[in-house]
Protein backbone atom coordinates (compact mmCIF):
# COMPACT_ATOMS: atom_id res chain seq x y z
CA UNK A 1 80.28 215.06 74.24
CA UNK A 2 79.06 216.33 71.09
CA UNK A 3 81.97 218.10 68.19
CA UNK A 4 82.40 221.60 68.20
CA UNK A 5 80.77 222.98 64.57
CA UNK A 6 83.38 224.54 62.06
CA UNK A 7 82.46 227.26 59.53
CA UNK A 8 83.13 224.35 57.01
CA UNK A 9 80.50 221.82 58.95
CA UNK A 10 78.38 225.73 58.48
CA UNK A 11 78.80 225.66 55.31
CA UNK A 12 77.62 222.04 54.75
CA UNK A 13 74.42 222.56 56.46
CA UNK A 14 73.64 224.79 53.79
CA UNK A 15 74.27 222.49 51.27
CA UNK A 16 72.05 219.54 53.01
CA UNK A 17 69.52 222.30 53.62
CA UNK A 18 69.87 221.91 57.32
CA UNK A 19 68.64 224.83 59.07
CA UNK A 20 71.36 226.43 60.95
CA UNK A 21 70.21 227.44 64.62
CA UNK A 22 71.76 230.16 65.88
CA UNK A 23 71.30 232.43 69.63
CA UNK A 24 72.46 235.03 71.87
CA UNK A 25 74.05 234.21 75.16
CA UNK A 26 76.29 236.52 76.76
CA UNK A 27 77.17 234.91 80.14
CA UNK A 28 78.28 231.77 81.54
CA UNK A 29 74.61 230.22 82.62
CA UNK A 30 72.75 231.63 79.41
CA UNK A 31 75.73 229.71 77.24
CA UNK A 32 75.63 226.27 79.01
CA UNK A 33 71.50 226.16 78.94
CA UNK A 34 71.81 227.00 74.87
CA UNK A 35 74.85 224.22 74.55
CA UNK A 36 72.81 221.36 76.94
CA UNK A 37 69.72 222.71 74.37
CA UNK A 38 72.07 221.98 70.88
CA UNK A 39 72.00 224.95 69.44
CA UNK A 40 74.40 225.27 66.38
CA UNK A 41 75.80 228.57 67.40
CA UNK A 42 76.61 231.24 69.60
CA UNK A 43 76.47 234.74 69.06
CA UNK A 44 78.10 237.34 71.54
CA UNK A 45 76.22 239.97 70.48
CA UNK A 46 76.59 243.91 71.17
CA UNK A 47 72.65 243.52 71.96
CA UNK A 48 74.21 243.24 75.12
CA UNK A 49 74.36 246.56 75.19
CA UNK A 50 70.39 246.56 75.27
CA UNK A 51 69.50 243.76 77.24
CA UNK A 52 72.22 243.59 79.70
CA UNK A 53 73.58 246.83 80.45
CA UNK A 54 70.60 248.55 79.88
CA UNK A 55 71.54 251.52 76.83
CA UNK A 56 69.13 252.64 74.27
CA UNK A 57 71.16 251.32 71.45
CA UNK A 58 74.48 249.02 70.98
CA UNK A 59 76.58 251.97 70.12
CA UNK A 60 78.19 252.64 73.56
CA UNK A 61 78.98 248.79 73.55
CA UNK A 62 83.30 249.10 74.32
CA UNK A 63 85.60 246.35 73.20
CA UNK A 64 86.41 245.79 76.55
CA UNK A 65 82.78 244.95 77.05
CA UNK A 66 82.82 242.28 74.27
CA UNK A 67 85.89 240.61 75.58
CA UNK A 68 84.58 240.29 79.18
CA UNK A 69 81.29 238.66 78.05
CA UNK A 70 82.81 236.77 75.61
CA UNK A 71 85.24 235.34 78.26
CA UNK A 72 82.30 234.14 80.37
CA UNK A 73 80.40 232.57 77.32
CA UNK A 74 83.32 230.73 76.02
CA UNK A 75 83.75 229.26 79.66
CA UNK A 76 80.08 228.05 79.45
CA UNK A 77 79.86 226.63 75.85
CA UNK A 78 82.72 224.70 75.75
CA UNK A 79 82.06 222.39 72.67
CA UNK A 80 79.68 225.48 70.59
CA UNK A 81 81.03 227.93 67.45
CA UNK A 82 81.18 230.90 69.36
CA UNK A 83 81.33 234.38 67.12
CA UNK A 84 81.50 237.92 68.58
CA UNK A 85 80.29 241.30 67.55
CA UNK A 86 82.86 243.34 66.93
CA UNK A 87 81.12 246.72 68.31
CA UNK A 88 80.81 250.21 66.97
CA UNK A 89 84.29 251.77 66.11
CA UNK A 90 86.35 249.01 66.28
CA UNK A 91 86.74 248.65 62.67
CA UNK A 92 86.32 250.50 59.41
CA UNK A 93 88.38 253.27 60.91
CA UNK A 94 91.58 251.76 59.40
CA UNK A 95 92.97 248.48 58.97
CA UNK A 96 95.65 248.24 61.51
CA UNK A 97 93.37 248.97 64.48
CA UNK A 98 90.79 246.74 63.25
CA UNK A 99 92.81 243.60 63.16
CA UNK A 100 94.20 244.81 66.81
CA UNK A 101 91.17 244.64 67.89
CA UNK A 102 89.85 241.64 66.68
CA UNK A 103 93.37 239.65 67.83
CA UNK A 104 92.24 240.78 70.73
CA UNK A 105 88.58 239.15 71.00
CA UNK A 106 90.17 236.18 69.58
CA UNK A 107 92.74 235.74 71.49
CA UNK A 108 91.52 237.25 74.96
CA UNK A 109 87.98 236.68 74.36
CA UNK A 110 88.32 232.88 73.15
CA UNK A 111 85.90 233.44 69.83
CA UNK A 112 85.91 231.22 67.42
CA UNK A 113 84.61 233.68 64.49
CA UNK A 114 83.64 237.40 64.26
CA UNK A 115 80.56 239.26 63.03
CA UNK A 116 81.31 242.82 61.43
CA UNK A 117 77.98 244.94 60.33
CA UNK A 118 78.59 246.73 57.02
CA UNK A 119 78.26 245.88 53.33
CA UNK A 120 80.70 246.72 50.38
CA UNK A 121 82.46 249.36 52.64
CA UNK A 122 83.99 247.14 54.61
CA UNK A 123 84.96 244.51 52.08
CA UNK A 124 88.45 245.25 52.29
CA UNK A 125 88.90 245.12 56.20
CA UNK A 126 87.04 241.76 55.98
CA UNK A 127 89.17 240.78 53.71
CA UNK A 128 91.67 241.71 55.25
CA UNK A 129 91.13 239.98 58.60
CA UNK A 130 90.13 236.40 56.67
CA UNK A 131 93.43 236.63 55.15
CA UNK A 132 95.01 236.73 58.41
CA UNK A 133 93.08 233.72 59.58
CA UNK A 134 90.24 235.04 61.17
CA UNK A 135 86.98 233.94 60.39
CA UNK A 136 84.19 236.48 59.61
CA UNK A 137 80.63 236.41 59.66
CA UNK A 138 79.11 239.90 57.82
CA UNK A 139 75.96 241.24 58.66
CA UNK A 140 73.78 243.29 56.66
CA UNK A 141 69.93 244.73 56.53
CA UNK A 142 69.46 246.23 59.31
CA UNK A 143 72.67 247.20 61.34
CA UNK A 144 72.06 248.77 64.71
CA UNK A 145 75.09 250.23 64.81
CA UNK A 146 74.24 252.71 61.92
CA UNK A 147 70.81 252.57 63.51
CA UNK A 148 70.81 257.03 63.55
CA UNK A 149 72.16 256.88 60.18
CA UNK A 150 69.33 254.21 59.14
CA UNK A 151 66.78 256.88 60.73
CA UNK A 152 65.72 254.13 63.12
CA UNK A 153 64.88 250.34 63.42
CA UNK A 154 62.93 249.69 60.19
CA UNK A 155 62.46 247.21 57.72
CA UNK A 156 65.35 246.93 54.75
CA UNK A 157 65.17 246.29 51.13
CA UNK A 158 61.78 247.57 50.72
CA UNK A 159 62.55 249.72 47.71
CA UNK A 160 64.54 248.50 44.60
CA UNK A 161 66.96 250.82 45.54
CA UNK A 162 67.77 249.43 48.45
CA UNK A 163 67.41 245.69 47.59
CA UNK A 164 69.76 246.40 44.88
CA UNK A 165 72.16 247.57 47.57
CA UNK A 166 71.88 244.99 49.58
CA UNK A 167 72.39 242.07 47.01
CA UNK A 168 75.57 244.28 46.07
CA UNK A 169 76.66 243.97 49.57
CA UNK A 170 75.87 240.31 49.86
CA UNK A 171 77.83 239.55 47.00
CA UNK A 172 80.76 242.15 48.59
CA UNK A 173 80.96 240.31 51.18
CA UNK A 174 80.95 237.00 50.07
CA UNK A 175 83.82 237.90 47.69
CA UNK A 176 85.54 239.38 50.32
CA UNK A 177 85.82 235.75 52.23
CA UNK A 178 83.09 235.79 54.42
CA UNK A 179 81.67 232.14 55.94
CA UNK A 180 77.98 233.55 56.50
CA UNK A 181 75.83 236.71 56.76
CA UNK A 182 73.10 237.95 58.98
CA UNK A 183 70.00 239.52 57.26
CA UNK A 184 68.48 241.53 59.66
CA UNK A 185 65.12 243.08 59.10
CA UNK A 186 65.28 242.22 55.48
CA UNK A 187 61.83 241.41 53.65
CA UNK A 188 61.16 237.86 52.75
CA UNK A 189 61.48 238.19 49.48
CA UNK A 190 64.69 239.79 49.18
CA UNK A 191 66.48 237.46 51.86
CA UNK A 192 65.33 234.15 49.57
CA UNK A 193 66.99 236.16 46.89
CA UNK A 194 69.75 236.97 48.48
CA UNK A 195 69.87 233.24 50.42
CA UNK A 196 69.76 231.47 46.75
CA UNK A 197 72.10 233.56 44.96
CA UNK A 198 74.92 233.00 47.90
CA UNK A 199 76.94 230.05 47.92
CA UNK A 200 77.65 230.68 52.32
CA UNK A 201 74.66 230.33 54.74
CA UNK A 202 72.62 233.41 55.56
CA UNK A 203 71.37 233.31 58.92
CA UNK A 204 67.78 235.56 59.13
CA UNK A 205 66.31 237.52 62.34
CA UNK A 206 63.40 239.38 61.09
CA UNK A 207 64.36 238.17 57.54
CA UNK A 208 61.48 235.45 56.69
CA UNK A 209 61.55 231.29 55.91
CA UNK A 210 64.14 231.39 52.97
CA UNK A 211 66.87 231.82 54.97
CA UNK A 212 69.74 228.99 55.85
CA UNK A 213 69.44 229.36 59.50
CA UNK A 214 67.84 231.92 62.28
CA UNK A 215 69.09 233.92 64.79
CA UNK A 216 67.46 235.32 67.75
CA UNK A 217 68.37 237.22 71.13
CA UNK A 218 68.13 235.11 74.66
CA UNK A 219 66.14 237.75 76.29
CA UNK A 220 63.67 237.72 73.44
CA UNK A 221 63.24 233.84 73.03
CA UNK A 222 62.53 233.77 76.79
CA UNK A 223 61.16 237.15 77.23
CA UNK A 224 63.42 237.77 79.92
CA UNK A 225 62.99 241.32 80.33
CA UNK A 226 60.57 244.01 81.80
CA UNK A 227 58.55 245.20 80.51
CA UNK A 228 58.20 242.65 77.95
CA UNK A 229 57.91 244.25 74.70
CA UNK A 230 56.30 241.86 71.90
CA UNK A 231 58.11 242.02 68.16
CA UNK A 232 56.87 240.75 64.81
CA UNK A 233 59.79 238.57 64.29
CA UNK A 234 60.32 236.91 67.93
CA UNK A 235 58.68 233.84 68.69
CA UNK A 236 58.51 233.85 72.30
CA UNK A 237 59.03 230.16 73.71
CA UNK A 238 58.99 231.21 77.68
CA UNK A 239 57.89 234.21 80.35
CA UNK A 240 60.75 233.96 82.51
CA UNK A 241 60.34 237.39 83.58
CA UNK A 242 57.33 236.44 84.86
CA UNK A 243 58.64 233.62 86.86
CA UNK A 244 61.57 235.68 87.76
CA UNK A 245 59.58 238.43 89.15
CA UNK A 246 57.10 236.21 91.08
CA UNK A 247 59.19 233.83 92.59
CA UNK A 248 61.43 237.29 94.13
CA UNK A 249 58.10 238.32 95.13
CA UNK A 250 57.42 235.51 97.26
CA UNK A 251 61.06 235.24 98.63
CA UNK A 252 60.11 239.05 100.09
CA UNK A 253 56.91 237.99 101.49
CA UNK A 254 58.60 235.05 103.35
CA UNK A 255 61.04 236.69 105.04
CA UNK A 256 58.78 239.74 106.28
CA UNK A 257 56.26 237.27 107.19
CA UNK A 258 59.26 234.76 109.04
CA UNK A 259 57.72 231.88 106.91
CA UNK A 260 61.70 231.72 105.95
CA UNK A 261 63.97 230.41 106.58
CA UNK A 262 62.01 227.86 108.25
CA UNK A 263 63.83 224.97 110.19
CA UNK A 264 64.51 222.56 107.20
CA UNK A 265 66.80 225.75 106.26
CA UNK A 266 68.95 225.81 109.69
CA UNK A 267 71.76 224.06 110.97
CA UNK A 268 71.44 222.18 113.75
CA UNK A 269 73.92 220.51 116.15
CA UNK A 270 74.49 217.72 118.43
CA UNK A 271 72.86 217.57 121.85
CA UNK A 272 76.47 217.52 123.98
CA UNK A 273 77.42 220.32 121.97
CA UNK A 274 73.99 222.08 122.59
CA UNK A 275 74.75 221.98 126.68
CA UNK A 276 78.60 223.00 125.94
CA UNK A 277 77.28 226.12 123.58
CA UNK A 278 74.61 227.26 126.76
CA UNK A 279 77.15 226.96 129.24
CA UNK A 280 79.58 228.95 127.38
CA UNK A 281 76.59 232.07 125.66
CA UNK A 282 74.17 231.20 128.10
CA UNK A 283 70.43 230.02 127.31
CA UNK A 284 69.18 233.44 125.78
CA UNK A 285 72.64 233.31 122.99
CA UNK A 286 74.25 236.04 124.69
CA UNK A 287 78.24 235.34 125.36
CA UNK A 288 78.64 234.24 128.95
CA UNK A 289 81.76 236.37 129.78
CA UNK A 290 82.26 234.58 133.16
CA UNK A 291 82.61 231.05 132.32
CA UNK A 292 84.47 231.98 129.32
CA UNK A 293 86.93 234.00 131.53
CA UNK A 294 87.13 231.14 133.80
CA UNK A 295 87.94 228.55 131.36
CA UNK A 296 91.03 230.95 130.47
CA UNK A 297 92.16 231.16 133.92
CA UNK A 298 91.71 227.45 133.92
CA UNK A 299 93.94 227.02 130.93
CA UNK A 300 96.94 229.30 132.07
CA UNK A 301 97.45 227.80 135.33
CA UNK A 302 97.39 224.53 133.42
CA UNK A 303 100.25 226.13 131.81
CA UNK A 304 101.93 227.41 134.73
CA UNK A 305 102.06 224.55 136.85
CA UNK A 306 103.57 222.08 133.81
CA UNK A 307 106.66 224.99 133.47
């Protein structure tokens, strides 16, 4: 049984230059295959929202959502650093509901770190929730939750403007206690910047090779999904949606054809207990209301003649 990675052993990696692995899972099977795989981390991400349940974007992702999937992760990766997305609205809307809410991923959900989207604006919540003894991990670049705001998923940091900002927010969080930060969408350039000035991993999905570690979503790495819809910065390592939808496929042409369920698939009995079954349904399965009837009568006057 392997040890359970702390954001201190995170923090190390960093240090050694060990690339920090990092994936998706948000239900008890996809979080034991990525543990029995050795992946670094777990993150219960409000992608869910888009690969799971099916919205447009992550921002009608509840808490209530996160804790449920959370739960169900946590069950299947039991020796993994779990974090959760803490999902639109839960924070930066004041500090008292924000560390409500994240007491109760933590403590309902069984997380072992949360991830909070947001730059220098939500410095003081973060640090606000680290002081209290929960571990953060920000998450900047791209955030889908501002996605409207954003004006849509596009790359980050492209103009010095906005690479400025970024580095500010970086160095925001970082101050503010953070353990690591996602750069999402960010161009190379900027997140090996960014990645070299920071003393805490940075953990890059869309974000180039100078980043401490990568993240990606299940559905993606597997293309689980349909259609499958092919992204710059997803290296796809399996078509299960392929072998999902093939293998249903074939389980609905062997049942209209009868090919299944075939006799290795039926339960069979003995051949006394064959005899006793036609004498009591009779030989075409039907329920052979006579004998049965007479087998009662049988077993009252048993009873009457002992009283």
């Amino acid at each position: 049984m392997r040890k359970r990675l702390t954001i201190t052993a995170l923090k190390a990696m960093k240090v050694k230059k060990d690339p920090i692995t990092m994936l998706t899972a948000y239900d008890y099977p996809s979080a034991v295959l990525a543990e029995e795989a050795g992946i670094d981390a777990i993150l219960v991400g409000d992608s869910l929202g888009n690969v799971v349940l099916g919205y447009d974007t992550t921002i009608p992702v509840t808490l209530e959502d996160m804790i449920y999937h959370t739960k169900a992760v946590s069950r299947g990766a039991r020796e993994t650093f779990i974090v959760t997305d803490m999902p639109f609205m839960t924070y930066g809307v004041g500090r008292e509901s924000t560390m409500r809410n994240a007491a109760r991923i933590m403590q309902e959900g069984g997380a072992h770190a949360l991830k909070l989207e947001g730059g220098s604006d939500i410095a003081d919540e973060v640090a606000a929730l680290v002081k209290a003894g929960i571990p953060v991990m920000g998450h900047i670049g791209l955030t889908p939750q501002s996605v409207h705001q954003l004006g849509g998923y596009r790359v980050q940091g492209k103009l010095d403007r906005e690479a400025e900002k970024l580095m500010e927010d970086a160095k925001a969080l970082e101050k503010a206690g953070v353990f690591a930060i996602v750069l999402e969408l960010v161009t190379e350039p900027l997140a090996a910047a960014i990645s070299q000035e920071l003393s805490i991993p940075t953990i890059g999905i869309g974000a180039g090779r100078g980043c401490d570690g990568q993240v990606l979503v299940y559905h993606d790495l597997i293309q689980y999904s349909s259609p499958a819809i092919p992204k710059k910065m997803v290296k796809t390592y399996a078509s299960i949606g392929d072998t999902i939808r093939n293998a249903i496929k074939d389980y609905v042409s062997d049942v209209k054809t009868k090919a299944f369920p075939a006799e290795e698939h039926s339960f069979g009995v003995a051949k006394t207990e064959i005899q006793e079954q036609v004498t009591l349904y009779g030989a075409a399965g039907s329920l052979n209301m006579p004998s049965l009837q007479r087998e009662e009568q049988s077993k009252r006057d048993c009873v009457s003649n002992h009283s």
